[in-house]
Every structure is written in C-alpha cells, then in structure tokens.
PDB file of N, CA and C in Angstrom:
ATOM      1  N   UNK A   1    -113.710 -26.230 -30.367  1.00  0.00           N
ATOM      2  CA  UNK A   1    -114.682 -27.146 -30.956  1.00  0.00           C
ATOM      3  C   UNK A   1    -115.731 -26.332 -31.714  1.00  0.00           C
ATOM      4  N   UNK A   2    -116.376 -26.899 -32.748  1.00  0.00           N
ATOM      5  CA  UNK A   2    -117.370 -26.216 -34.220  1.00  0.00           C
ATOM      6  C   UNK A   2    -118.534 -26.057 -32.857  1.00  0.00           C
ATOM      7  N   UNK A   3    -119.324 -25.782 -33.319  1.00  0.00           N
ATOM      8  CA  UNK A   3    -121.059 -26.179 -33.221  1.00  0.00           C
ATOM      9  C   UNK A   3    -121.528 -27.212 -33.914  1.00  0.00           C
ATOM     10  N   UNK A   4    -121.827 -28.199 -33.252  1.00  0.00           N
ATOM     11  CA  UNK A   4    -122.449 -29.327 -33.857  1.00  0.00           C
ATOM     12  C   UNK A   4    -121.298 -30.455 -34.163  1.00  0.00           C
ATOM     13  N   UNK A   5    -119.881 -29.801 -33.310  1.00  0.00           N
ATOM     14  CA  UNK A   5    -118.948 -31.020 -33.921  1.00  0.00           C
ATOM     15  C   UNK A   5    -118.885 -31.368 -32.104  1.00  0.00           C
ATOM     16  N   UNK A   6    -118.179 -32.834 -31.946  1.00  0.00           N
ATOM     17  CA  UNK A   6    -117.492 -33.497 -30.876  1.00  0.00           C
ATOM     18  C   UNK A   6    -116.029 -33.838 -30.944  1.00  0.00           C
ATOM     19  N   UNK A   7    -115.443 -33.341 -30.116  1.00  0.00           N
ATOM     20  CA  UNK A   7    -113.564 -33.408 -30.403  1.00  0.00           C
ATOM     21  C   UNK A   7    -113.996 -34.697 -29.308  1.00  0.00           C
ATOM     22  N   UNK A   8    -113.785 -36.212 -29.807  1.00  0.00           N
ATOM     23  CA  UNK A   8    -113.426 -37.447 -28.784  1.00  0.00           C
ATOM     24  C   UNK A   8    -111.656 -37.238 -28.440  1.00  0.00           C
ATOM     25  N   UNK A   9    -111.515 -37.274 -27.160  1.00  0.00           N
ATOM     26  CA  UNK A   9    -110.850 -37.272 -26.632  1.00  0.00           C
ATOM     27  C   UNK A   9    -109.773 -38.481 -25.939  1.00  0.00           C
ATOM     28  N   UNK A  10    -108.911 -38.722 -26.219  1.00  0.00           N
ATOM     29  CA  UNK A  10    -107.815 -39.717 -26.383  1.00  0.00           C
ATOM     30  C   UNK A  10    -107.962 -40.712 -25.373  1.00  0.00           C
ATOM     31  N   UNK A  11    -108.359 -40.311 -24.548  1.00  0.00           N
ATOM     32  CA  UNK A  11    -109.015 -41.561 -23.481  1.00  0.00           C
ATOM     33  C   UNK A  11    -110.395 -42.354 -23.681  1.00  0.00           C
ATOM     34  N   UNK A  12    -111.036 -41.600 -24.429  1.00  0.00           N
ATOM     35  CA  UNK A  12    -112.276 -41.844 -24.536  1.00  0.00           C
ATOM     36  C   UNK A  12    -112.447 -43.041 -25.945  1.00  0.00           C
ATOM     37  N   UNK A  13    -111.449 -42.432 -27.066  1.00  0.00           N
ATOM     38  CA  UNK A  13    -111.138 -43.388 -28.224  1.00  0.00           C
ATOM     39  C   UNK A  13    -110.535 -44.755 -27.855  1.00  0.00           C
ATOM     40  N   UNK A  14    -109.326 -44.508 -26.748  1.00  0.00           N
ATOM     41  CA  UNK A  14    -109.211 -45.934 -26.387  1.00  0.00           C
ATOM     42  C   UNK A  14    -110.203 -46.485 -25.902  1.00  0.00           C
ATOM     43  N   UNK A  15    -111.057 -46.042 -24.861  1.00  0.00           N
ATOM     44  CA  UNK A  15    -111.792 -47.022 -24.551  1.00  0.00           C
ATOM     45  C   UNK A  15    -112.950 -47.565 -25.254  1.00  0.00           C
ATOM     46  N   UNK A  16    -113.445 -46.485 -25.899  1.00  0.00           N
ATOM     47  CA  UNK A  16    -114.328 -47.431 -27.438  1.00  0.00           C
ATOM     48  C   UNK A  16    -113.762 -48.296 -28.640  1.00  0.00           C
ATOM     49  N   UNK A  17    -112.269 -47.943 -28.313  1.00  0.00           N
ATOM     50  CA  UNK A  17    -111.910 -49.361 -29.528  1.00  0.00           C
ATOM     51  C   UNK A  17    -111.477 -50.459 -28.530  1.00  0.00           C
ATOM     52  N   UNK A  18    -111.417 -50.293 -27.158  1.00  0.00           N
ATOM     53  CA  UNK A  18    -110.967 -51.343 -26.723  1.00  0.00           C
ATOM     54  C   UNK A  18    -112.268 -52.452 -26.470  1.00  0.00           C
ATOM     55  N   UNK A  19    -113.122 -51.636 -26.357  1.00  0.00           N
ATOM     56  CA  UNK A  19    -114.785 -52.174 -25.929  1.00  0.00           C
ATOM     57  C   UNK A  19    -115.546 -52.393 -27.264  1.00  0.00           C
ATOM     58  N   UNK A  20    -115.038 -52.381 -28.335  1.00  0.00           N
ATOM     59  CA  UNK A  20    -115.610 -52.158 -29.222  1.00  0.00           C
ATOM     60  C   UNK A  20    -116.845 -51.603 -30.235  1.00  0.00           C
ATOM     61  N   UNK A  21    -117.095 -50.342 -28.945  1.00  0.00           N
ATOM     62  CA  UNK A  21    -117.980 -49.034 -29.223  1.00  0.00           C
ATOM     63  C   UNK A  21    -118.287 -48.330 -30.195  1.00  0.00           C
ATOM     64  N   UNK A  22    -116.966 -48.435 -30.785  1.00  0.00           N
ATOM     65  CA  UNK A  22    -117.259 -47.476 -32.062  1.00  0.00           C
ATOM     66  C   UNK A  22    -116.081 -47.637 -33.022  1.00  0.00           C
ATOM     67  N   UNK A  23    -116.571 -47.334 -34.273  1.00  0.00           N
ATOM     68  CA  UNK A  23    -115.855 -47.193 -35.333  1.00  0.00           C
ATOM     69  C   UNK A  23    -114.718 -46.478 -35.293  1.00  0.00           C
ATOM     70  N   UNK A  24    -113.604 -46.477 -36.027  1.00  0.00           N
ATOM     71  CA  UNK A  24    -112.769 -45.194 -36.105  1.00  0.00           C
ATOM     72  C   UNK A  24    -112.161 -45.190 -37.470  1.00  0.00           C
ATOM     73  N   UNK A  25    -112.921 -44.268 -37.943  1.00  0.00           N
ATOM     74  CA  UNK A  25    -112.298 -44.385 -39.873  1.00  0.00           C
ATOM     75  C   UNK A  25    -111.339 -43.224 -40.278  1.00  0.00           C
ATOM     76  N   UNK A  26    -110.322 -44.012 -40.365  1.00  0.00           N
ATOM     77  CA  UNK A  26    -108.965 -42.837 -40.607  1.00  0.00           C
ATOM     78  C   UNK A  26    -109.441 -42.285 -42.101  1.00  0.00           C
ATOM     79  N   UNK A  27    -109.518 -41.322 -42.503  1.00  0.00           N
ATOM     80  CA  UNK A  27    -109.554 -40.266 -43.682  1.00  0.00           C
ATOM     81  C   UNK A  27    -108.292 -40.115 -44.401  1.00  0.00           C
ATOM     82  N   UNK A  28    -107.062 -40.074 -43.504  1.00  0.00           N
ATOM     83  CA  UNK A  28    -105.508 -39.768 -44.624  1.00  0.00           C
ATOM     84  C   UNK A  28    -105.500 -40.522 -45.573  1.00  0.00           C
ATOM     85  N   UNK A  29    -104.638 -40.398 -46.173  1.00  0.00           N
ATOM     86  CA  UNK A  29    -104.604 -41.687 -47.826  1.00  0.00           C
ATOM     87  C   UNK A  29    -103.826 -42.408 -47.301  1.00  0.00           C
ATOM     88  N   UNK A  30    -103.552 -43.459 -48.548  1.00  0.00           N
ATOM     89  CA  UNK A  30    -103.460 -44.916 -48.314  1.00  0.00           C
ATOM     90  C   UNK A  30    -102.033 -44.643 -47.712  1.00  0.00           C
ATOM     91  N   UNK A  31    -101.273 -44.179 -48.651  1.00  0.00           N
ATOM     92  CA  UNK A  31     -99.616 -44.124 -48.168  1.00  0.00           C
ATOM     93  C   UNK A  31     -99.780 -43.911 -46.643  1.00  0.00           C
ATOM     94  N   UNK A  32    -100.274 -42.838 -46.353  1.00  0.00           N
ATOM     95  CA  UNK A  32    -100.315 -42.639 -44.865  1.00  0.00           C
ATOM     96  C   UNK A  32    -100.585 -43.530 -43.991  1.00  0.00           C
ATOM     97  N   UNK A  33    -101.604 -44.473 -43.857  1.00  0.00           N
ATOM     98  CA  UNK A  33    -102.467 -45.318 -43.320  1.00  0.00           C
ATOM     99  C   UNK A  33    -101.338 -46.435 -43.426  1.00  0.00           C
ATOM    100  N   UNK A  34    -100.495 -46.899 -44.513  1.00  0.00           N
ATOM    101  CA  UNK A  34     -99.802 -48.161 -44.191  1.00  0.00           C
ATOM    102  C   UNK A  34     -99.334 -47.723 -43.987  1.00  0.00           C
ATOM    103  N   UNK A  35     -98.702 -46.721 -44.049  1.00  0.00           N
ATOM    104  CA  UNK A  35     -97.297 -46.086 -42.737  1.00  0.00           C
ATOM    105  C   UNK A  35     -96.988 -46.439 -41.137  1.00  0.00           C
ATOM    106  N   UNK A  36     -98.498 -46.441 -41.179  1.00  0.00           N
ATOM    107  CA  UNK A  36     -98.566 -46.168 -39.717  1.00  0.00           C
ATOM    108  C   UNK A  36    -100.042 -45.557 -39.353  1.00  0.00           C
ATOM    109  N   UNK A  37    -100.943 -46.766 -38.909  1.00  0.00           N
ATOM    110  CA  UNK A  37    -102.160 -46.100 -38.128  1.00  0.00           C
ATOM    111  C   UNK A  37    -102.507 -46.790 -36.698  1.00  0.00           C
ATOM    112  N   UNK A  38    -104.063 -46.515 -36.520  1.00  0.00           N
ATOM    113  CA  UNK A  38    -104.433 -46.402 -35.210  1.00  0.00           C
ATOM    114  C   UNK A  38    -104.859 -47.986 -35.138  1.00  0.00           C
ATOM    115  N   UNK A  39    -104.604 -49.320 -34.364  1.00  0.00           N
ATOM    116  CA  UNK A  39    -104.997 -50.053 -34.081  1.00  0.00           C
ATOM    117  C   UNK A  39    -106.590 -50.471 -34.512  1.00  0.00           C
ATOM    118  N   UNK A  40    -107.335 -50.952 -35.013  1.00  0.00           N
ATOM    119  CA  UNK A  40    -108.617 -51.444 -35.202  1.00  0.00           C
ATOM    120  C   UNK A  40    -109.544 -50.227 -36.018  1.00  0.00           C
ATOM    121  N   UNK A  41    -108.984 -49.024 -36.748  1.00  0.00           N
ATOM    122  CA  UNK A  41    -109.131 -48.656 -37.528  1.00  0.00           C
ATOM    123  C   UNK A  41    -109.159 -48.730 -39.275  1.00  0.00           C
ATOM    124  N   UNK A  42    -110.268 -48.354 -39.493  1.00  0.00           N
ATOM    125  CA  UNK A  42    -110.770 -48.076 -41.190  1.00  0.00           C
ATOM    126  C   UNK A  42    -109.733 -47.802 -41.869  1.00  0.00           C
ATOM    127  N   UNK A  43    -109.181 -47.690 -42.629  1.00  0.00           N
ATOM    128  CA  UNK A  43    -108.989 -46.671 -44.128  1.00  0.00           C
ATOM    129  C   UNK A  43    -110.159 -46.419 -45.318  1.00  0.00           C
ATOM    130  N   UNK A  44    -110.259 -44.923 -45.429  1.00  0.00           N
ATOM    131  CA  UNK A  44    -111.120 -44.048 -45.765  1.00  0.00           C
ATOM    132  C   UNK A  44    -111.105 -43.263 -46.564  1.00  0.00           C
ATOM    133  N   UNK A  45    -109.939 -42.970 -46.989  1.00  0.00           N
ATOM    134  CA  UNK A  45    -109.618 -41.591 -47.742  1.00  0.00           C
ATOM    135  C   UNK A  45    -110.251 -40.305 -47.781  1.00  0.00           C
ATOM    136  N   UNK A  46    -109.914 -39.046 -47.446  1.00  0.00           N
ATOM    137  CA  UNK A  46    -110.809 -38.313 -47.759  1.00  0.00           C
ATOM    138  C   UNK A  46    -110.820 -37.961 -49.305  1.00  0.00           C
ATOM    139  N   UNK A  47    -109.782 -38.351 -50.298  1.00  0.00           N
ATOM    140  CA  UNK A  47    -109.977 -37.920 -51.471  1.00  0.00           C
ATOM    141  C   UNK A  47    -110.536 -38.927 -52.277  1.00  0.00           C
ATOM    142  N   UNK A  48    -111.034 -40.000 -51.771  1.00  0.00           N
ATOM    143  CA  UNK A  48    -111.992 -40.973 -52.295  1.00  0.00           C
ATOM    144  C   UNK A  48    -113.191 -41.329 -51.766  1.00  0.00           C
ATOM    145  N   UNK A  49    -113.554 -39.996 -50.621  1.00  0.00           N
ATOM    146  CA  UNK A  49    -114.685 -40.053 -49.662  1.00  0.00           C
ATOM    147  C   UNK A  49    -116.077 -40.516 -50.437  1.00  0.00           C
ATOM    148  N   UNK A  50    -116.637 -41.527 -49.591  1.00  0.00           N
ATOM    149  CA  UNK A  50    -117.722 -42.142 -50.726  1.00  0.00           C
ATOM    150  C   UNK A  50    -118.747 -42.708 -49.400  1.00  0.00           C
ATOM    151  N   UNK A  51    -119.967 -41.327 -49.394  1.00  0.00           N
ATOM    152  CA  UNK A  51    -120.656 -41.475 -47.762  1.00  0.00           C
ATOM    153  C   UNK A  51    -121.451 -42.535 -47.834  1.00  0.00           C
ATOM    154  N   UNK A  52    -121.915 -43.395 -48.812  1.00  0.00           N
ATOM    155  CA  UNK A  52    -122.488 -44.700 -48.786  1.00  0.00           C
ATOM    156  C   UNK A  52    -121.590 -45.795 -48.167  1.00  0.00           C
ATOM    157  N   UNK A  53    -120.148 -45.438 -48.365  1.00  0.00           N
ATOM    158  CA  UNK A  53    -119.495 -46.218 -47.379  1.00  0.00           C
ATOM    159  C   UNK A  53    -119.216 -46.083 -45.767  1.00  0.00           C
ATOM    160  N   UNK A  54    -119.744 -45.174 -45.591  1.00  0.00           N
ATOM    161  CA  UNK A  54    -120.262 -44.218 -44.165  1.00  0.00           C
ATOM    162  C   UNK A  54    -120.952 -44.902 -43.753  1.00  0.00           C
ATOM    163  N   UNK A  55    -122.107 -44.206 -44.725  1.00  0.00           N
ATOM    164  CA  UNK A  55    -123.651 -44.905 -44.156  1.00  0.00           C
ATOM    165  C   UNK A  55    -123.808 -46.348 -43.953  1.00  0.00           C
ATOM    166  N   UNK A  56    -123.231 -47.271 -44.027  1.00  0.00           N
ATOM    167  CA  UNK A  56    -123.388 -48.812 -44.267  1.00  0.00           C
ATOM    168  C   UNK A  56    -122.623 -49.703 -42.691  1.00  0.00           C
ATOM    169  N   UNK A  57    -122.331 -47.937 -42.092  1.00  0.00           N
ATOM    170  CA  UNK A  57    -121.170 -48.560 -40.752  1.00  0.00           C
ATOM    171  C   UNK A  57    -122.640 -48.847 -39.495  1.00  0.00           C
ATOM    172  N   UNK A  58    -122.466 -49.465 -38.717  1.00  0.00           N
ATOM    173  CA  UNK A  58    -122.932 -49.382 -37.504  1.00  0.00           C
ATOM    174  C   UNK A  58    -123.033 -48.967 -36.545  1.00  0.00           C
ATOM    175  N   UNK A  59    -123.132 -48.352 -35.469  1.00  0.00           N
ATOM    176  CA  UNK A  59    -122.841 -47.840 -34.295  1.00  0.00           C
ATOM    177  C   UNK A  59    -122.570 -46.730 -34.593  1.00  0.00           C
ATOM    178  N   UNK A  60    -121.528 -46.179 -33.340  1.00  0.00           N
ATOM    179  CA  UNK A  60    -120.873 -44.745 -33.068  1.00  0.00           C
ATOM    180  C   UNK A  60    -119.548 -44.662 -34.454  1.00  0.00           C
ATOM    181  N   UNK A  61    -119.794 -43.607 -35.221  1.00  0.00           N
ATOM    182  CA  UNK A  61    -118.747 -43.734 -35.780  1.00  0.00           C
ATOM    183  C   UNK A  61    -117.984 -42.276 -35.992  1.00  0.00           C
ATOM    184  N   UNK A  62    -116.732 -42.573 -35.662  1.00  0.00           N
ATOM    185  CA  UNK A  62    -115.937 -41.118 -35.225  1.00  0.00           C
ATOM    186  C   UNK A  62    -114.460 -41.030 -36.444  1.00  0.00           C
ATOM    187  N   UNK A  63    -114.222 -40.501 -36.708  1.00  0.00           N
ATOM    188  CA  UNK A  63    -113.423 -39.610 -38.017  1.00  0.00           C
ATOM    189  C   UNK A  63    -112.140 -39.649 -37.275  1.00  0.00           C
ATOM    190  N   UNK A  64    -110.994 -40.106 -37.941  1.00  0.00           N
ATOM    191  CA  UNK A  64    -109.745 -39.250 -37.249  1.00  0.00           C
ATOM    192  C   UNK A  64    -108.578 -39.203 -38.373  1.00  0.00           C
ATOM    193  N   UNK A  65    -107.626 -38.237 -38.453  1.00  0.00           N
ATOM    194  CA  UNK A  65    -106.624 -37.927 -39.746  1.00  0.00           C
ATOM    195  C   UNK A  65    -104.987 -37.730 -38.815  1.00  0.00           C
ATOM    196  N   UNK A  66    -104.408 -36.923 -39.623  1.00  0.00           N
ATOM    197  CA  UNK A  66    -103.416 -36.855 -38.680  1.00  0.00           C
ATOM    198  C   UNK A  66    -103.529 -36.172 -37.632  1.00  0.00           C
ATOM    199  N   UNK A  67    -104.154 -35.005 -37.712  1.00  0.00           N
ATOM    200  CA  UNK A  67    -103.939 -33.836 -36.100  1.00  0.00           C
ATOM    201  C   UNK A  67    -105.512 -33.306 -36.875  1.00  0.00           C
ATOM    202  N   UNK A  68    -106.246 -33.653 -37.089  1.00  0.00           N
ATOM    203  CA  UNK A  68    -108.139 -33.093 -37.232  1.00  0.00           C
ATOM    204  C   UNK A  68    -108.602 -32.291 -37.847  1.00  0.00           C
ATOM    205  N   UNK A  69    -107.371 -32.020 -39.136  1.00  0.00           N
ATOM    206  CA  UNK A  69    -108.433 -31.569 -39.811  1.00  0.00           C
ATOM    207  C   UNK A  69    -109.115 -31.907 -40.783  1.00  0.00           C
ATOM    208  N   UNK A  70    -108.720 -33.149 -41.841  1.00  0.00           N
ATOM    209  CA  UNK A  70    -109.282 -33.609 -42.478  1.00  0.00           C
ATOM    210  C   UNK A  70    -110.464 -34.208 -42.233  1.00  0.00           C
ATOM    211  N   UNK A  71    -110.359 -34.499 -40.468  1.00  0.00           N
ATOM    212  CA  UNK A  71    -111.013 -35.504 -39.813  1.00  0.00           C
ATOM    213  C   UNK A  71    -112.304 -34.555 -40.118  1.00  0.00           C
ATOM    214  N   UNK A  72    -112.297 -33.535 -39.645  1.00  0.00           N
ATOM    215  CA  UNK A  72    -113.209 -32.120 -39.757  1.00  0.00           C
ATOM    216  C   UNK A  72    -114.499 -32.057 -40.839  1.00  0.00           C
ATOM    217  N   UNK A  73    -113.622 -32.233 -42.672  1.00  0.00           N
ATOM    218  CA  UNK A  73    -113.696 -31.986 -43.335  1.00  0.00           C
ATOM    219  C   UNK A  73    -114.975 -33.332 -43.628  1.00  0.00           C
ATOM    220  N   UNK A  74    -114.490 -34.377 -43.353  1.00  0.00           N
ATOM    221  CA  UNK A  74    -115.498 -36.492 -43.545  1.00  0.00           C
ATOM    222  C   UNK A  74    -116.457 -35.745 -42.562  1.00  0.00           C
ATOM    223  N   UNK A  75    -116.430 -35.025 -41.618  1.00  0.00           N
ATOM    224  CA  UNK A  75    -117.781 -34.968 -40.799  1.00  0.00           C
ATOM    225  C   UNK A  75    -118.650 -33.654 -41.804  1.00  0.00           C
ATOM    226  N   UNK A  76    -118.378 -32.948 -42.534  1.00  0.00           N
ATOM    227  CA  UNK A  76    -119.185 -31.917 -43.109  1.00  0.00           C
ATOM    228  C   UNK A  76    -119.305 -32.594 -44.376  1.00  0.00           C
ATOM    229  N   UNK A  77    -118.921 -33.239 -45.261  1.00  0.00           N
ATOM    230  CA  UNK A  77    -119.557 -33.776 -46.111  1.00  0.00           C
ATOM    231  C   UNK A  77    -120.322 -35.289 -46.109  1.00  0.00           C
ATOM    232  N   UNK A  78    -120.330 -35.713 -44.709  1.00  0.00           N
ATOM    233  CA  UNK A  78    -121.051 -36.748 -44.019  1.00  0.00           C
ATOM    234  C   UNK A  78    -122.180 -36.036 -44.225  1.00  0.00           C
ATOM    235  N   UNK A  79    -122.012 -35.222 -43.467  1.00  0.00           N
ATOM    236  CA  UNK A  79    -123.604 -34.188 -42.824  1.00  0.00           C
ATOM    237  C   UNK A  79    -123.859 -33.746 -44.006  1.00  0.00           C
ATOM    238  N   UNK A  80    -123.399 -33.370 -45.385  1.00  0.00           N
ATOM    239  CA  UNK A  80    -124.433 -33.016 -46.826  1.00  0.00           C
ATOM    240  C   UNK A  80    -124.742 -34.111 -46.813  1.00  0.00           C
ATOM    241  N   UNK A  81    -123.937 -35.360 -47.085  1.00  0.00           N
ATOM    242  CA  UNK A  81    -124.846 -36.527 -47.458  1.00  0.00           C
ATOM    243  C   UNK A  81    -126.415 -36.846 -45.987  1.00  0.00           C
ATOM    244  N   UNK A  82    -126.778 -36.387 -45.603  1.00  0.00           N
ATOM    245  CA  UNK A  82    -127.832 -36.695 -44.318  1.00  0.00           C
ATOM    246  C   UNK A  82    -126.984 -37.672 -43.483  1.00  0.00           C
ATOM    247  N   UNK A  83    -125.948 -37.846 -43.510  1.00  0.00           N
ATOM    248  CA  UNK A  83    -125.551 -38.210 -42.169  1.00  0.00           C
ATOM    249  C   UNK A  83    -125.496 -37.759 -40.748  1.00  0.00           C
ATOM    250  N   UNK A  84    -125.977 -38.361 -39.875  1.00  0.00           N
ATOM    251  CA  UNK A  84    -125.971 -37.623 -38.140  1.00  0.00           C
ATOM    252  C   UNK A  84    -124.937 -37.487 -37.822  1.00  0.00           C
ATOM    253  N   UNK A  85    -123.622 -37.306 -38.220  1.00  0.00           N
ATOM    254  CA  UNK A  85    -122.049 -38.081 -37.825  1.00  0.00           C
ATOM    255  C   UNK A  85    -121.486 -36.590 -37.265  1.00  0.00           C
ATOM    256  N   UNK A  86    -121.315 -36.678 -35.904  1.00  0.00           N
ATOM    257  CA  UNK A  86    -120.295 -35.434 -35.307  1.00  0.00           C
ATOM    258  C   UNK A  86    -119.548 -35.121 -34.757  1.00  0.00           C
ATOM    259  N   UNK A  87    -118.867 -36.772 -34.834  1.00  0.00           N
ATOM    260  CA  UNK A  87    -117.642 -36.492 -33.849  1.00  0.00           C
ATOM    261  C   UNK A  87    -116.089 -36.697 -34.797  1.00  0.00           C
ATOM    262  N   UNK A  88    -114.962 -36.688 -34.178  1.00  0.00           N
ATOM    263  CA  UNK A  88    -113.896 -36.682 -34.925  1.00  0.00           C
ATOM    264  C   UNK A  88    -112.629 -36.870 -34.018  1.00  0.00           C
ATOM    265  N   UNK A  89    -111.939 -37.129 -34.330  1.00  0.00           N
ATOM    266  CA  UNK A  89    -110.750 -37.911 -32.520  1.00  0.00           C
ATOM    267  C   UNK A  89    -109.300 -36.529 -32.874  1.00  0.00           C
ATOM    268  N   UNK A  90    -109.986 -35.601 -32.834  1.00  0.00           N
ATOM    269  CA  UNK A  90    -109.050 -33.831 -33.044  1.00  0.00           C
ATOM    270  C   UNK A  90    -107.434 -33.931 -32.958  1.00  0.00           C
ATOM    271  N   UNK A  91    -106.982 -34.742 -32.127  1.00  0.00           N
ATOM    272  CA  UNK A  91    -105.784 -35.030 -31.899  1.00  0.00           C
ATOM    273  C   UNK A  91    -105.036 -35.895 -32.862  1.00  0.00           C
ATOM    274  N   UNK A  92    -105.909 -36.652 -33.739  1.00  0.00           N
ATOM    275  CA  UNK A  92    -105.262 -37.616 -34.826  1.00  0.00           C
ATOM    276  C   UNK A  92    -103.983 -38.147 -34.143  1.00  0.00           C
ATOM    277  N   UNK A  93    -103.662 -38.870 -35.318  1.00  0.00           N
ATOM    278  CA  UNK A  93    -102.773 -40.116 -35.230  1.00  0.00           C
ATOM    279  C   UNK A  93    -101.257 -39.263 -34.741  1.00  0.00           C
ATOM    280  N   UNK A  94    -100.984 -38.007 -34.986  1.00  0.00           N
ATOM    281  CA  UNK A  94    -100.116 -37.559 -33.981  1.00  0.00           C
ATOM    282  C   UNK A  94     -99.901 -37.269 -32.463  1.00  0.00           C
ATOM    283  N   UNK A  95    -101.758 -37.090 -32.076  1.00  0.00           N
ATOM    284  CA  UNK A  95    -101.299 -37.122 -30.675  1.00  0.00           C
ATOM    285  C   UNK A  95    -101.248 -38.631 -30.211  1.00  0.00           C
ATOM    286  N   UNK A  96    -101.735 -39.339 -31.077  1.00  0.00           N
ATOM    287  CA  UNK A  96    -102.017 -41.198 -30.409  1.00  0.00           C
ATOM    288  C   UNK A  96    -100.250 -41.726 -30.857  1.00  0.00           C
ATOM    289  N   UNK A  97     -99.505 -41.076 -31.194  1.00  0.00           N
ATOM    290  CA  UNK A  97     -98.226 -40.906 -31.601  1.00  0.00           C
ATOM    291  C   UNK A  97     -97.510 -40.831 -30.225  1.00  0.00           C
ATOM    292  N   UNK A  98     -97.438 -39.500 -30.004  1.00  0.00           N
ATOM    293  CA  UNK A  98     -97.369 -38.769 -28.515  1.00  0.00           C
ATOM    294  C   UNK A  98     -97.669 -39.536 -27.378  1.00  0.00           C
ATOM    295  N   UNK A  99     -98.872 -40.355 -28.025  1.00  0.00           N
ATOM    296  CA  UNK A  99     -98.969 -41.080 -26.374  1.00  0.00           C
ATOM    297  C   UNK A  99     -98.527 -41.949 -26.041  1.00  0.00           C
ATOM    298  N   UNK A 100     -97.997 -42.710 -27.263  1.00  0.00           N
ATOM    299  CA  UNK A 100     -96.941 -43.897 -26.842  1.00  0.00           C
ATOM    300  C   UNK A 100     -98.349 -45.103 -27.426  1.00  0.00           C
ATOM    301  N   UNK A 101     -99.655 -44.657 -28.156  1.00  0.00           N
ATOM    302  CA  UNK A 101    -100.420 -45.889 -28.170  1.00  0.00           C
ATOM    303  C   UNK A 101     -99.476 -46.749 -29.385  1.00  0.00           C
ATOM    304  N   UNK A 102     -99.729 -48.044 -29.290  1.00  0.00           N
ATOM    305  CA  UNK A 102     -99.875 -48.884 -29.966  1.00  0.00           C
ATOM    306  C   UNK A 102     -99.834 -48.537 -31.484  1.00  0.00           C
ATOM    307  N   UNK A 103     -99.284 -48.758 -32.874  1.00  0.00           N
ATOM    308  CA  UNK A 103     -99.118 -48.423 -34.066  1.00  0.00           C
ATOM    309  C   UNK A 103     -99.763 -49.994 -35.000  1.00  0.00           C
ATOM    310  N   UNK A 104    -100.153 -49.625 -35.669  1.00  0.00           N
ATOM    311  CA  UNK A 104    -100.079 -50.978 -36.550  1.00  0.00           C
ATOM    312  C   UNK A 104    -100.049 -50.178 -38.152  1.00  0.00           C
ATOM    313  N   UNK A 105     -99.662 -51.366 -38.664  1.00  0.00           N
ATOM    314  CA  UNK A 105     -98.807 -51.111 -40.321  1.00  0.00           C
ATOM    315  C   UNK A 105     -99.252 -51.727 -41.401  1.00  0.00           C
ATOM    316  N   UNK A 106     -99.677 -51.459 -42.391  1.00  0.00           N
ATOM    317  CA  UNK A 106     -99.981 -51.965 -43.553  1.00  0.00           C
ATOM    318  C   UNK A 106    -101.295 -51.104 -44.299  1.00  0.00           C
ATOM    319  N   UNK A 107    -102.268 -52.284 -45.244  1.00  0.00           N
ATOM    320  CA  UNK A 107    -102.959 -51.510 -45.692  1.00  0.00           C
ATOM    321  C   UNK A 107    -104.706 -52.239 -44.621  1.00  0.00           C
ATOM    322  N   UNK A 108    -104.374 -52.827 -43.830  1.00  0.00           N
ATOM    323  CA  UNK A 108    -105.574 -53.547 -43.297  1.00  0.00           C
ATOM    324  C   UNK A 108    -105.716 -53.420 -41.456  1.00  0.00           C
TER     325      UNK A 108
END
C-alpha cells in the first residue's frame, strides 16, 4: 500500500455496496465495463477522467479497475484536482472474479 492510499478490501467492498456506504466507480473503459462489472457500480473511464464528475459524488467514494492499477492512477489525479479521495478496491474486478461475486453486464 502507497502512503496516503487505502487498498479496501473485498469484504469490506461488499459490505458497503450491500449497505449502501459507498460509491464504487470503475475507471476501465466502456468495452470493459459492459463486459462485465461489479454490481452497483459507476462507469468512469480513466481516459475520460473528468474530477468534477468525482467531486459531485457523495459519501465514501472508492476507485476500482481490473487488478488496481488504474484504480491507483483516478486516486492521484483526484488528489491534483483537491480531492480527499484515498481509497481504491486493489484487487479489481479480477479478484471479485475469483470470488465467485455476482457480475452484471452492459453499459449501466
């Protein structure tokens, strides 16, 4: 883990999307995202990253890509834009793969 970053941890993501705690804004591109993402998750892009669409979220809001590093990348140009944002779900949509969670498909 960085300094100043939070790796959320796969138990911990379920239970804030199940409770509805916190945000979770996938960063991969679109193709990726209707492929196959995380249940009650964003699409975000990081190559259309636009932190006013950040800033406009509510609550806890945590970053996740395929396996963390892009996820990495939305939290350091969060933080140029003055965002407080430091967490990121490190394991991405491959370990929530791995775990057997739940998939959903499209662009929504």
């Amino acid at each position: 883990m960085r300094a100043g970053i939070k790796d959320v941890r796969l138990d911990e993501l379920r239970d804030g999307l199940a409770s509805g705690t916190l945000t979770l804004v996938d960063v991969r591109e679109p193709h990726e995202f209707a492929a196959g993402h995380i249940p009650g998750s964003m699409s975000h892009p990081l190559s259309t990253f636009d932190p006013e669409v950040i800033r406009k979220l509510h609550g806890r809001v945590v970053f996740s890509c395929a396996a963390g590093v892009r996820s990495l990348k939305a939290i350091e140009w969060a933080q140029a834009a003055g965002l407080p944002l430091t967490e990121h779900y490190a394991g991405g949509f491959k370990e929530w793969l791995m775990s057997g969670g739940p998939v959903a498909y499209g662009a929504d």
